[in-house]
Protein backbone atom coordinates (compact mmCIF):
# COMPACT_ATOMS: atom_id res chain seq x y z
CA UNK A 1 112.91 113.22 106.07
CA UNK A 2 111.68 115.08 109.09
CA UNK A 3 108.38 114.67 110.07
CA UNK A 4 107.59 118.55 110.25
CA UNK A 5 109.03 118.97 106.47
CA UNK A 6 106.90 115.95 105.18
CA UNK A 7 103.80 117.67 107.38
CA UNK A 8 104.74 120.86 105.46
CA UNK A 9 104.96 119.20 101.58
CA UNK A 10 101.28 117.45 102.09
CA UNK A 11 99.75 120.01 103.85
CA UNK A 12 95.99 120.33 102.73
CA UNK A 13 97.25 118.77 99.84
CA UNK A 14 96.21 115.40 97.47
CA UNK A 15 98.56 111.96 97.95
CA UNK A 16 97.78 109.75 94.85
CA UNK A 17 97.63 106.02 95.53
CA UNK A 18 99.55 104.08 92.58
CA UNK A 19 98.75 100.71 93.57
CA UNK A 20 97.37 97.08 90.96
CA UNK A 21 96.93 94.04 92.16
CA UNK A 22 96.62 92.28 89.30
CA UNK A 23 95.39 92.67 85.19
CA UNK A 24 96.94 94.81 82.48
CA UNK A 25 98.45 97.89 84.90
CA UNK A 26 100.14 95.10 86.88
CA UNK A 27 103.83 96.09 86.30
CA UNK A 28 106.27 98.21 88.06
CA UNK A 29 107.15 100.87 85.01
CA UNK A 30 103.31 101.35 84.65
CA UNK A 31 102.97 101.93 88.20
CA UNK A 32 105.97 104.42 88.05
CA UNK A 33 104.54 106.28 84.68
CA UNK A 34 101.27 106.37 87.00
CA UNK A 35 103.13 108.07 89.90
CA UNK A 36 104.57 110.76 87.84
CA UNK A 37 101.12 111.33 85.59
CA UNK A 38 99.73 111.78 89.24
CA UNK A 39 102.76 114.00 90.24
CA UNK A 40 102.39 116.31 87.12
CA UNK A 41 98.93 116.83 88.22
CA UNK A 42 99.33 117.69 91.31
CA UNK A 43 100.15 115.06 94.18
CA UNK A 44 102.29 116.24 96.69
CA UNK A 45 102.99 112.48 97.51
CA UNK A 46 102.76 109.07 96.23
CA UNK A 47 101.92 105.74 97.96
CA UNK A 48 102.72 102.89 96.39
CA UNK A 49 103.75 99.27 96.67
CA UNK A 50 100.74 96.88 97.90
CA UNK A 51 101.29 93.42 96.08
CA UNK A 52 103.89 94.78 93.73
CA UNK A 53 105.99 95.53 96.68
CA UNK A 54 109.14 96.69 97.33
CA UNK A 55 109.77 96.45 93.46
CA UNK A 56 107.03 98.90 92.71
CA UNK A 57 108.24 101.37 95.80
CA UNK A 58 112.22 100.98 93.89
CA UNK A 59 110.57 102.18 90.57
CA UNK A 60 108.11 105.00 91.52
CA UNK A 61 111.72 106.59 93.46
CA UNK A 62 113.37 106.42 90.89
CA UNK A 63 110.42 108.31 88.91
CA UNK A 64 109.73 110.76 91.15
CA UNK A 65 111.01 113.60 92.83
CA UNK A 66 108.17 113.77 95.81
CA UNK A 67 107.90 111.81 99.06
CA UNK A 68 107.26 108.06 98.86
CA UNK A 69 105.33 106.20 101.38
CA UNK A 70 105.96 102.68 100.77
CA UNK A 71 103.95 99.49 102.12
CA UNK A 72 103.59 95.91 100.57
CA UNK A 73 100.99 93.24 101.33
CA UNK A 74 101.44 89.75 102.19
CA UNK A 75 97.75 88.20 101.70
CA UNK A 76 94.32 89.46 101.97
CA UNK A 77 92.88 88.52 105.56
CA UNK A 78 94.37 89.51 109.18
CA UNK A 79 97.19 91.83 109.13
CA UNK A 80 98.63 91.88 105.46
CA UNK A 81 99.85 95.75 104.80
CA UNK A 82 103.46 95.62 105.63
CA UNK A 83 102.63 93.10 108.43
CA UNK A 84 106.30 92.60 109.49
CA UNK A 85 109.44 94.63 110.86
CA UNK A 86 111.58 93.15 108.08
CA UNK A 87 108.68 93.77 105.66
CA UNK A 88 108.82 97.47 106.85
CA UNK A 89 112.37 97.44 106.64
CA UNK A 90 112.81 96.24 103.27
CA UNK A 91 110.13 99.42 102.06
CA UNK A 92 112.22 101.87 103.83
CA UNK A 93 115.75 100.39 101.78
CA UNK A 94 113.61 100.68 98.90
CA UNK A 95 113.65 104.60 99.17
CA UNK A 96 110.71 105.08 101.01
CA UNK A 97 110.67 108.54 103.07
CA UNK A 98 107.57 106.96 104.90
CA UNK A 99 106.44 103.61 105.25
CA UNK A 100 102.62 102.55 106.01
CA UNK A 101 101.61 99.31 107.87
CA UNK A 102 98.65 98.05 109.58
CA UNK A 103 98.34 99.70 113.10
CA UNK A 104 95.38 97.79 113.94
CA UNK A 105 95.04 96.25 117.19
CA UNK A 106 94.62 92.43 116.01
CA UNK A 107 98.21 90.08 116.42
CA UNK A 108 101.05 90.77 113.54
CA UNK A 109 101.94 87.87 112.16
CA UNK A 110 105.85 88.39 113.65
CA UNK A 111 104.12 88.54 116.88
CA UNK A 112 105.89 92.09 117.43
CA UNK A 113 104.26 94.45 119.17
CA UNK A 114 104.01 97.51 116.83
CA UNK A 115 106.20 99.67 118.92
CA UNK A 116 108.86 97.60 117.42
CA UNK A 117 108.17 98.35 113.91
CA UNK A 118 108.07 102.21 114.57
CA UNK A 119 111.27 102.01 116.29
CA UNK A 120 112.86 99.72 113.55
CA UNK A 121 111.86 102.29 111.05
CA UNK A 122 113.26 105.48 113.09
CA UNK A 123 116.44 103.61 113.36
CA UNK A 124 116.90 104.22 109.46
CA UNK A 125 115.65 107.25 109.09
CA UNK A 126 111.61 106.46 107.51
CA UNK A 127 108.33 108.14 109.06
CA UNK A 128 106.24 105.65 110.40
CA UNK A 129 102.55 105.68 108.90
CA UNK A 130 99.65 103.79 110.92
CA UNK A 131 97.14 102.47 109.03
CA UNK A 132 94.40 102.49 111.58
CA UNK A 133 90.64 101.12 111.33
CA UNK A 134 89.36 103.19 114.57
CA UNK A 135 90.11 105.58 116.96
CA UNK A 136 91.43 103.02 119.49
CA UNK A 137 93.79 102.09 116.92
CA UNK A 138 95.06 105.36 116.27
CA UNK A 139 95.52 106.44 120.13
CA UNK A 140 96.90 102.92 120.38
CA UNK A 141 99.20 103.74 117.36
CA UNK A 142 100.38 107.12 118.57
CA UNK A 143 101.77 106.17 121.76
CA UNK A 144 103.55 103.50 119.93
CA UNK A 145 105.53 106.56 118.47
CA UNK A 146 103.66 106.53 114.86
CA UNK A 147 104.47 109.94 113.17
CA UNK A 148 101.49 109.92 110.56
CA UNK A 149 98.10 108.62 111.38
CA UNK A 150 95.81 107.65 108.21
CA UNK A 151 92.23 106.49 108.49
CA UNK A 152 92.93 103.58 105.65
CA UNK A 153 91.53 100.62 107.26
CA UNK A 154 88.40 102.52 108.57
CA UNK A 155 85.28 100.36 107.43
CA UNK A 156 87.18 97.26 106.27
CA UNK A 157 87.26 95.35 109.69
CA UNK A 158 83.41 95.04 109.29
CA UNK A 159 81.39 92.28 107.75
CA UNK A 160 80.11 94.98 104.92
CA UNK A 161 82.05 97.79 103.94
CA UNK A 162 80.34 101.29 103.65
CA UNK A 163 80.12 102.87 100.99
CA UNK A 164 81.85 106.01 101.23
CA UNK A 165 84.51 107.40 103.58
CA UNK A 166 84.50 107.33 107.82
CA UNK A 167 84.69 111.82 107.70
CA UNK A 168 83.72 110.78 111.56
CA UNK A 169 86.73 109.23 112.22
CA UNK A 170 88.54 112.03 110.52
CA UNK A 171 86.94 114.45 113.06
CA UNK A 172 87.75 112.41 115.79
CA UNK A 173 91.13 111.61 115.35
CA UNK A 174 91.68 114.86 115.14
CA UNK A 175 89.67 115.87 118.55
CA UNK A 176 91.73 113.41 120.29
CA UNK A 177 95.31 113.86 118.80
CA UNK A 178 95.43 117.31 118.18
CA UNK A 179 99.00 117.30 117.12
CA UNK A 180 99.00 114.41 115.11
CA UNK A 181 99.41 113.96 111.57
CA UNK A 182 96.19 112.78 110.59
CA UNK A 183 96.18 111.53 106.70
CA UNK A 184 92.22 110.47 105.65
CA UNK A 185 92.19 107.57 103.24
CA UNK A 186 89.92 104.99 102.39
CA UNK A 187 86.79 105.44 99.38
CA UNK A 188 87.42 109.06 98.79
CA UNK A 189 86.05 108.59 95.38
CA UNK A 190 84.81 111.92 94.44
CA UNK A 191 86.40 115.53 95.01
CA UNK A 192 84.08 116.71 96.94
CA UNK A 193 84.70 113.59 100.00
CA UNK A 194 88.11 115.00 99.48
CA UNK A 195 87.54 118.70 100.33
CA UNK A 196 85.15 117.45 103.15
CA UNK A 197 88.49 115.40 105.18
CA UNK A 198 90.06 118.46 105.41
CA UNK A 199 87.29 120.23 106.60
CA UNK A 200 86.85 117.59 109.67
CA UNK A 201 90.88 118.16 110.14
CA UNK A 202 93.02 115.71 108.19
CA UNK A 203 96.57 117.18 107.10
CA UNK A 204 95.82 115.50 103.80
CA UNK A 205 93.73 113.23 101.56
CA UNK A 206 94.84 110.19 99.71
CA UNK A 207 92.87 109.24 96.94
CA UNK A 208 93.34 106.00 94.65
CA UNK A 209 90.96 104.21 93.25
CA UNK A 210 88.93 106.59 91.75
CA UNK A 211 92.17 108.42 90.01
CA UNK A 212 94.48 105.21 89.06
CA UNK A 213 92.70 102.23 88.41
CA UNK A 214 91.05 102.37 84.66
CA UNK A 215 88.91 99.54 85.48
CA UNK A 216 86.60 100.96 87.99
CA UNK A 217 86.50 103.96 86.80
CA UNK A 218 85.70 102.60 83.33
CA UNK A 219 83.45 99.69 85.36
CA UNK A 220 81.75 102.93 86.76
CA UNK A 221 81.00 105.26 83.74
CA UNK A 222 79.38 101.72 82.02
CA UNK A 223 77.44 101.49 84.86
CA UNK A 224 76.44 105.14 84.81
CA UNK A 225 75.54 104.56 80.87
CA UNK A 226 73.56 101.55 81.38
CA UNK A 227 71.37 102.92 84.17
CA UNK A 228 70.74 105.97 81.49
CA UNK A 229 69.10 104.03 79.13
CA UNK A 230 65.39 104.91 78.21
């Protein structure tokens, strides 16, 4: 897929997150009947993989007839979203039009520069999306040749993460890569934090948390209910 036709299909529009880590949605056909309930409402995209990896990315392809942007994660400290060039690889031969990894600055654990990764990628075809935490990061991940540029990591390098979305770093990826294809991500739990990223400039918005895990959105109506009480 080229870059400008992926730019086009996700313009000012919402890319659903279909990710579990664990529990009762922890399965590969449930993330794939997640994809395409998220597809028939709307989503112009779907990322997907995380810990279910490259077998969730396989399954939501095969479910769905919009881009894919593919990751997987190796741990939960450091550099664990597609932290490799083979893990990167293996994401793109899943049928992955784009695949995300972290772009931060801190040392991969292939000891790769990231270049390498975004070149790796090109060389079969995928987009290369940089997960980036700042806006050192995402200068950093441009000139490494990154097509897309998503604000996922923005908050989580810090000893307490906020507790809504970085619309600042939005805004100011934009300022300084005005070309770019700037994808905001990271606690956009309510519509409105949505319609506010691309009002500071980002192409697109993806949301997933607050649309495709039952348990915090069930966690968060409880809460809601409780606090009501007289």
């Amino acid at each position: 897929m080229k870059l400008s036709e992926f730019r086009q299909l996700v313009a000012h529009r919402l890319v659903v997150s279909c990710q579990a880590a664990d529990g009762p949605m922890r399965d590969s056909a449930t993330i794939a009947r997640l994809a395409a309930a998220a597809v028939a409402g709307g989503a112009a995209a779907i990322r997907c993989g995380g810990v279910g990896g490259v077998p969730d990315v396989a399954a939501v392809r095969a479910a769905v007839a919009v881009p894919v942007i593919g990751l997987t994660k190796d741990g939960s400290s450091g550099v664990y979203i597609t932290p490799t060039v083979d893990a990167a690889l293996a994401v793109a031969a899943a049928g992955a039009e784009v695949v995300a990894f972290d772009a931060t600055r801190r040392p991969r654990p292939d000891r790769r520069p990231l270049a390498d990764t975004v070149d790796a990628l090109h060389g079969v075809g995928a987009l290369a999306m940089a997960d980036v935490a700042d806006l050192d990061d995402a200068r950093a991940a441009a000139a490494a040749g990154a097509d897309i540029i998503a604000t996922t990591l923005a908050g989580y390098l810090a000893d307490a993460v906020p507790a809504g979305p970085d619309l600042h770093l939005v805004r100011a990826v934009r300022d300084a890569l005005p070309d770019a294809v700037v994808i905001a991500e990271g606690r956009y739990h309510h519509p409105a934090d949505a319609g506010r990223a691309i009002a500071a400039g980002a192409d697109s918005v993806v949301v997933g948390t607050a649309i495709t895990d039952p348990v915090w959105i069930t966690r968060s109506f409880a809460s809601a209910v409780a606090a009501g009480r007289p």
